[in-house]
C-alpha atoms as a PDB file:
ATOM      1  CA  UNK A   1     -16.874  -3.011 -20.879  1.00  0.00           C
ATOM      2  CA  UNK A   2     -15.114   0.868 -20.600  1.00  0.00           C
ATOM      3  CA  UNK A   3     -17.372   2.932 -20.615  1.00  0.00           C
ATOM      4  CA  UNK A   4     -16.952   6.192 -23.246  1.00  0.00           C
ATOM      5  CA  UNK A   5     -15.817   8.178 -20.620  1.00  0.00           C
ATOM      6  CA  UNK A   6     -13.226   6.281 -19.930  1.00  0.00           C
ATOM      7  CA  UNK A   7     -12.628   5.960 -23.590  1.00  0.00           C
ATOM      8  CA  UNK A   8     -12.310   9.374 -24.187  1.00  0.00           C
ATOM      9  CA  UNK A   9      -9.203   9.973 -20.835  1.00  0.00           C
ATOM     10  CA  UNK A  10      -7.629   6.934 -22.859  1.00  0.00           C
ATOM     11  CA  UNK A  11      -8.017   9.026 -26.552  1.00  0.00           C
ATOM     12  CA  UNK A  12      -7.211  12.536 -24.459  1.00  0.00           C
ATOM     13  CA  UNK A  13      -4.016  10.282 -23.108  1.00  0.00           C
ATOM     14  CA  UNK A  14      -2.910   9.240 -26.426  1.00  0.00           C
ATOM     15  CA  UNK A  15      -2.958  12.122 -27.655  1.00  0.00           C
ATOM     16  CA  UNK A  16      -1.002  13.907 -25.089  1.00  0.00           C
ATOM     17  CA  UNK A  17       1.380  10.887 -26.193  1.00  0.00           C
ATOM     18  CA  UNK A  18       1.036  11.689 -29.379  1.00  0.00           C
ATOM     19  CA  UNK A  19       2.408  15.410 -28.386  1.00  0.00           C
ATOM     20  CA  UNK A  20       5.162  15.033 -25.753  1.00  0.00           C
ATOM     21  CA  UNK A  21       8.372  13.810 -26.616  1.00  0.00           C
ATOM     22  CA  UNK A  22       9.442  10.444 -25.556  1.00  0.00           C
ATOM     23  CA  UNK A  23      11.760  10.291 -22.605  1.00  0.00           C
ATOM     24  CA  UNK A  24      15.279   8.510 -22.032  1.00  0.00           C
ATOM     25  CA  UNK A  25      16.827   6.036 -19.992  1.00  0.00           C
ATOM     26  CA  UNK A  26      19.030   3.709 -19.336  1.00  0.00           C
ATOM     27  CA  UNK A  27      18.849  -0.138 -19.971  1.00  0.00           C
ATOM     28  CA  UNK A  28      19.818  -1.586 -17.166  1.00  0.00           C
ATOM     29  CA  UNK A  29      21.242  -5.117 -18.736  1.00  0.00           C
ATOM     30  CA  UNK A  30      23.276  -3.094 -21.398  1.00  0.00           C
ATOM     31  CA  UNK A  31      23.750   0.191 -19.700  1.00  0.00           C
ATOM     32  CA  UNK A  32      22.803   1.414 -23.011  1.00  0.00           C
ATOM     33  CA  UNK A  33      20.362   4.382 -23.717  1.00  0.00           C
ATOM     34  CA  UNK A  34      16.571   3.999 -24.279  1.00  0.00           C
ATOM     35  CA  UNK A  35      13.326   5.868 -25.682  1.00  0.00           C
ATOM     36  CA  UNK A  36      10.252   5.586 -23.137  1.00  0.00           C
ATOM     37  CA  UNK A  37       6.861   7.158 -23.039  1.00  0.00           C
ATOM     38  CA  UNK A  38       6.581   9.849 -21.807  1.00  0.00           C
ATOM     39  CA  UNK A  39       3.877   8.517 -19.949  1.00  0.00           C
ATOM     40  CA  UNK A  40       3.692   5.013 -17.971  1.00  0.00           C
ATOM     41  CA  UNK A  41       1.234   2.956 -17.137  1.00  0.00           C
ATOM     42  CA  UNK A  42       0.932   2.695 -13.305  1.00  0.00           C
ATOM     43  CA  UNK A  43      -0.119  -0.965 -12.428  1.00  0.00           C
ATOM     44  CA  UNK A  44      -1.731  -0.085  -9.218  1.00  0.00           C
ATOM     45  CA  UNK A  45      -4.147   2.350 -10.869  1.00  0.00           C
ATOM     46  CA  UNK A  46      -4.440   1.416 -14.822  1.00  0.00           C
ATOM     47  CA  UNK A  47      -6.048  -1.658 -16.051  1.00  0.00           C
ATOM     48  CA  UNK A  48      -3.782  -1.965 -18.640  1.00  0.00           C
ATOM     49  CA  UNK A  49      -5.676  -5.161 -20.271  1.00  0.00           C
ATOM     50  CA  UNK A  50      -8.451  -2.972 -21.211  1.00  0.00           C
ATOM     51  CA  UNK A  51      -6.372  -0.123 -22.452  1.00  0.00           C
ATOM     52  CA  UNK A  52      -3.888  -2.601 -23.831  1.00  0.00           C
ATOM     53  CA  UNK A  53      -7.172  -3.685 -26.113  1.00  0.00           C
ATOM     54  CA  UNK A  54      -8.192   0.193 -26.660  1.00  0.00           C
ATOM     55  CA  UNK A  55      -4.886   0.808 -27.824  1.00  0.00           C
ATOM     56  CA  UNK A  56      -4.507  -1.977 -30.259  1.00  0.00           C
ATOM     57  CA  UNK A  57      -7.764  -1.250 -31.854  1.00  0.00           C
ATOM     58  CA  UNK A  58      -7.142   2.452 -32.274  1.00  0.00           C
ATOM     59  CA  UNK A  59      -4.080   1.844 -33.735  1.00  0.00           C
ATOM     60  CA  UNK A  60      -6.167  -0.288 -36.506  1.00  0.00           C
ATOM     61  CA  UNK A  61      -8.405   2.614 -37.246  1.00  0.00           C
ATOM     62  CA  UNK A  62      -8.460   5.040 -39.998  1.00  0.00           C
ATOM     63  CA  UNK A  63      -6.759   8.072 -37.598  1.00  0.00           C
ATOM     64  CA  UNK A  64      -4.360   5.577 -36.168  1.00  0.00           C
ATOM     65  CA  UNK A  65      -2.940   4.317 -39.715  1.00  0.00           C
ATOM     66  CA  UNK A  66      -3.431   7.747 -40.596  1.00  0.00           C
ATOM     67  CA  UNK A  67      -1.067   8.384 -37.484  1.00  0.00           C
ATOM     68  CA  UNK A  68       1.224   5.991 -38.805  1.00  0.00           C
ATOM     69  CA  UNK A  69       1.815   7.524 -42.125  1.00  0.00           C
ATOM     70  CA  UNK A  70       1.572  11.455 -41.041  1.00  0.00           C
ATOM     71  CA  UNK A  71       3.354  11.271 -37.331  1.00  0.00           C
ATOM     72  CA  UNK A  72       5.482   8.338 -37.149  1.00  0.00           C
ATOM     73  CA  UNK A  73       7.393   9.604 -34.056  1.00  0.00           C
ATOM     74  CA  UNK A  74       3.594   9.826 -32.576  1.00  0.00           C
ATOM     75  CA  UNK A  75       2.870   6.297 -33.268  1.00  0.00           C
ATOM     76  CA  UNK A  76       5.776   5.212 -31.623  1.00  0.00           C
ATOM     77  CA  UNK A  77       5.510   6.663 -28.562  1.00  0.00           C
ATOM     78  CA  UNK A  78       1.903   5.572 -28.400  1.00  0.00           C
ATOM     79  CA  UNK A  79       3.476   1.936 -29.788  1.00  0.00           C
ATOM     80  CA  UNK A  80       6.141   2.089 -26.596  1.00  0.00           C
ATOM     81  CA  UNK A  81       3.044   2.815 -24.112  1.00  0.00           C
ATOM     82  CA  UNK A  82       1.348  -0.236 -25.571  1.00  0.00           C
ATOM     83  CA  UNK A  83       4.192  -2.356 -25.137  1.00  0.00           C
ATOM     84  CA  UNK A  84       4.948  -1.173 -21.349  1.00  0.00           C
ATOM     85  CA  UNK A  85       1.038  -1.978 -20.622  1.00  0.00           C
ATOM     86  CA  UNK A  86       1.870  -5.814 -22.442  1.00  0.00           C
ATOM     87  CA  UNK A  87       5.281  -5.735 -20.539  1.00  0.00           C
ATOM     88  CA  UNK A  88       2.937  -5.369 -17.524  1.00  0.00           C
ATOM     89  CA  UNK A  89       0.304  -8.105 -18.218  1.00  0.00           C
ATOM     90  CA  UNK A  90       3.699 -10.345 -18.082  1.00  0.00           C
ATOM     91  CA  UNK A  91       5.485  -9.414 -15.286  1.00  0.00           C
ATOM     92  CA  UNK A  92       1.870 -10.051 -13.210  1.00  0.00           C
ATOM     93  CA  UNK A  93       1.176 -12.914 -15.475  1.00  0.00           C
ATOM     94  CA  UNK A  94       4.875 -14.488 -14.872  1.00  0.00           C
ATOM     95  CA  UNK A  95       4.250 -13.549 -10.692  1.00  0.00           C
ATOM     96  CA  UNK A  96       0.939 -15.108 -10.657  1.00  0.00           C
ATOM     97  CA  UNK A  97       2.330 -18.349 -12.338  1.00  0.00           C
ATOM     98  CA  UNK A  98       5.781 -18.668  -9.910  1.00  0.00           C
ATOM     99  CA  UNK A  99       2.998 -18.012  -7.159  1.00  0.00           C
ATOM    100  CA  UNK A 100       1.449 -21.479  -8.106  1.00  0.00           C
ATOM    101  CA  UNK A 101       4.291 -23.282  -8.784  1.00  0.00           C
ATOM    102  CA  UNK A 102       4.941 -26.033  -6.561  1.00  0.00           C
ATOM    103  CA  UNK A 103       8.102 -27.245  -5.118  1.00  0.00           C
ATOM    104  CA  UNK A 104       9.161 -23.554  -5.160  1.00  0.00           C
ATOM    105  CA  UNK A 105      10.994 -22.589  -1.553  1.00  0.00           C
ATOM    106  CA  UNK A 106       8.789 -21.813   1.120  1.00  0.00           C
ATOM    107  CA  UNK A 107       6.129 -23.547  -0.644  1.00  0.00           C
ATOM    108  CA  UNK A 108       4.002 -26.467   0.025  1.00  0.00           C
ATOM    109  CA  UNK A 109       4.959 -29.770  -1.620  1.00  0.00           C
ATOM    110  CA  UNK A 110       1.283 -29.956  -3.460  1.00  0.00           C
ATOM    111  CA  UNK A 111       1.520 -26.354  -4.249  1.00  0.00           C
ATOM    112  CA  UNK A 112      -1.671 -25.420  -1.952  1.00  0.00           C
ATOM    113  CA  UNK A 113       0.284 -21.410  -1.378  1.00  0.00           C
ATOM    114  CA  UNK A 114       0.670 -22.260   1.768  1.00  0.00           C
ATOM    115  CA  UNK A 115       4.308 -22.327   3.234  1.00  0.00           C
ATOM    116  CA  UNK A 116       5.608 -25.702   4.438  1.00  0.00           C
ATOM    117  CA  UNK A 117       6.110 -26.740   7.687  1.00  0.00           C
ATOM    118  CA  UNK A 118       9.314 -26.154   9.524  1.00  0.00           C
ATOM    119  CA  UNK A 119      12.133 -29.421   9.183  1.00  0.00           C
ATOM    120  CA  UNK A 120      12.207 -31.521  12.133  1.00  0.00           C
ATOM    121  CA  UNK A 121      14.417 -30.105  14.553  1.00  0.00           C
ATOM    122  CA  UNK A 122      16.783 -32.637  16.338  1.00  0.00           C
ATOM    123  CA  UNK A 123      15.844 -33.896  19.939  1.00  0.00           C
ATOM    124  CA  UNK A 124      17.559 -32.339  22.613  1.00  0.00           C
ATOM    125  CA  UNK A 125      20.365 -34.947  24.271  1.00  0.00           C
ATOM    126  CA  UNK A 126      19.285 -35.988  27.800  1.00  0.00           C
ATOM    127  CA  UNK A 127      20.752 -34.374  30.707  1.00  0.00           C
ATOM    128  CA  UNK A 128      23.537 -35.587  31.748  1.00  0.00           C
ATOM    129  CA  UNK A 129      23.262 -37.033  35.747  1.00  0.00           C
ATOM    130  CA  UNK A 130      25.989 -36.306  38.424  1.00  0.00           C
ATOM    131  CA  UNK A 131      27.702 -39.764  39.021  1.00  0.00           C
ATOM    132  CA  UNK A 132      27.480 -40.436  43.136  1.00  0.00           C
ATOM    133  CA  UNK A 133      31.114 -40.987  44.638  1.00  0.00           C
END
């Protein structure tokens, strides 16, 4: 549960997203120009489930319909924060699942995470013994 603390950094946040102009960059599959929030979500810090599931809700709301209609630049950016936090959730979600697959290189044939052993490595020839004369 987030506690309304908490709730109220993520409502102080959106609105600050609400306020600051999204930022650009550059897509790089297309090379082509992109809007982004002004504001990420940082992975390591944000638990971007939970404000994923703030966001969504508040977007639902009277203010954020009213958002919609009044400030649709706004709800964009707050919209392209939302996705980045989902965007997120997949890239750990897609990590976690290549981390269990098995038969994946460097990977344990029953898919235990552990790394397999090392091939067989050929035996060494004998020495060869000096012949007497």
């Amino acid at each position: 549960m987030i506690s309304f603390s908490r709730l109220n950094e993520i409502h102080v946040s959106m609105r600050s997203l609400v306020n600051t102009p999204e930022t650009q960059d550059i897509d790089p599959m297309t090379g082509a120009p992109v809007s982004v929030p002004p504001v990420m979500p940082d992975p390591l810090v944000d638990d971007v489930a939970k404000i994923a599931i703030v966001i969504r809700e508040w977007l639902n709301t009277e203010a954020g319909l009213k958002l919609q209609q009044t400030d649709q630049p706004g709800f964009q950016r707050i919209r392209m924060y939302l996705q980045a936090c989902v965007q997120i959730l997949q890239q750990a979600q897609m990590a976690a699942a290549a981390a269990a697959a098995p038969g994946e290189e460097g990977a344990a044939p029953g898919g235990g995470g552990e790394p397999a052993p090392p091939p067989p490595q050929p035996e060494a020839a004998p020495e060869a013994q000096p012949q007497a004369a």
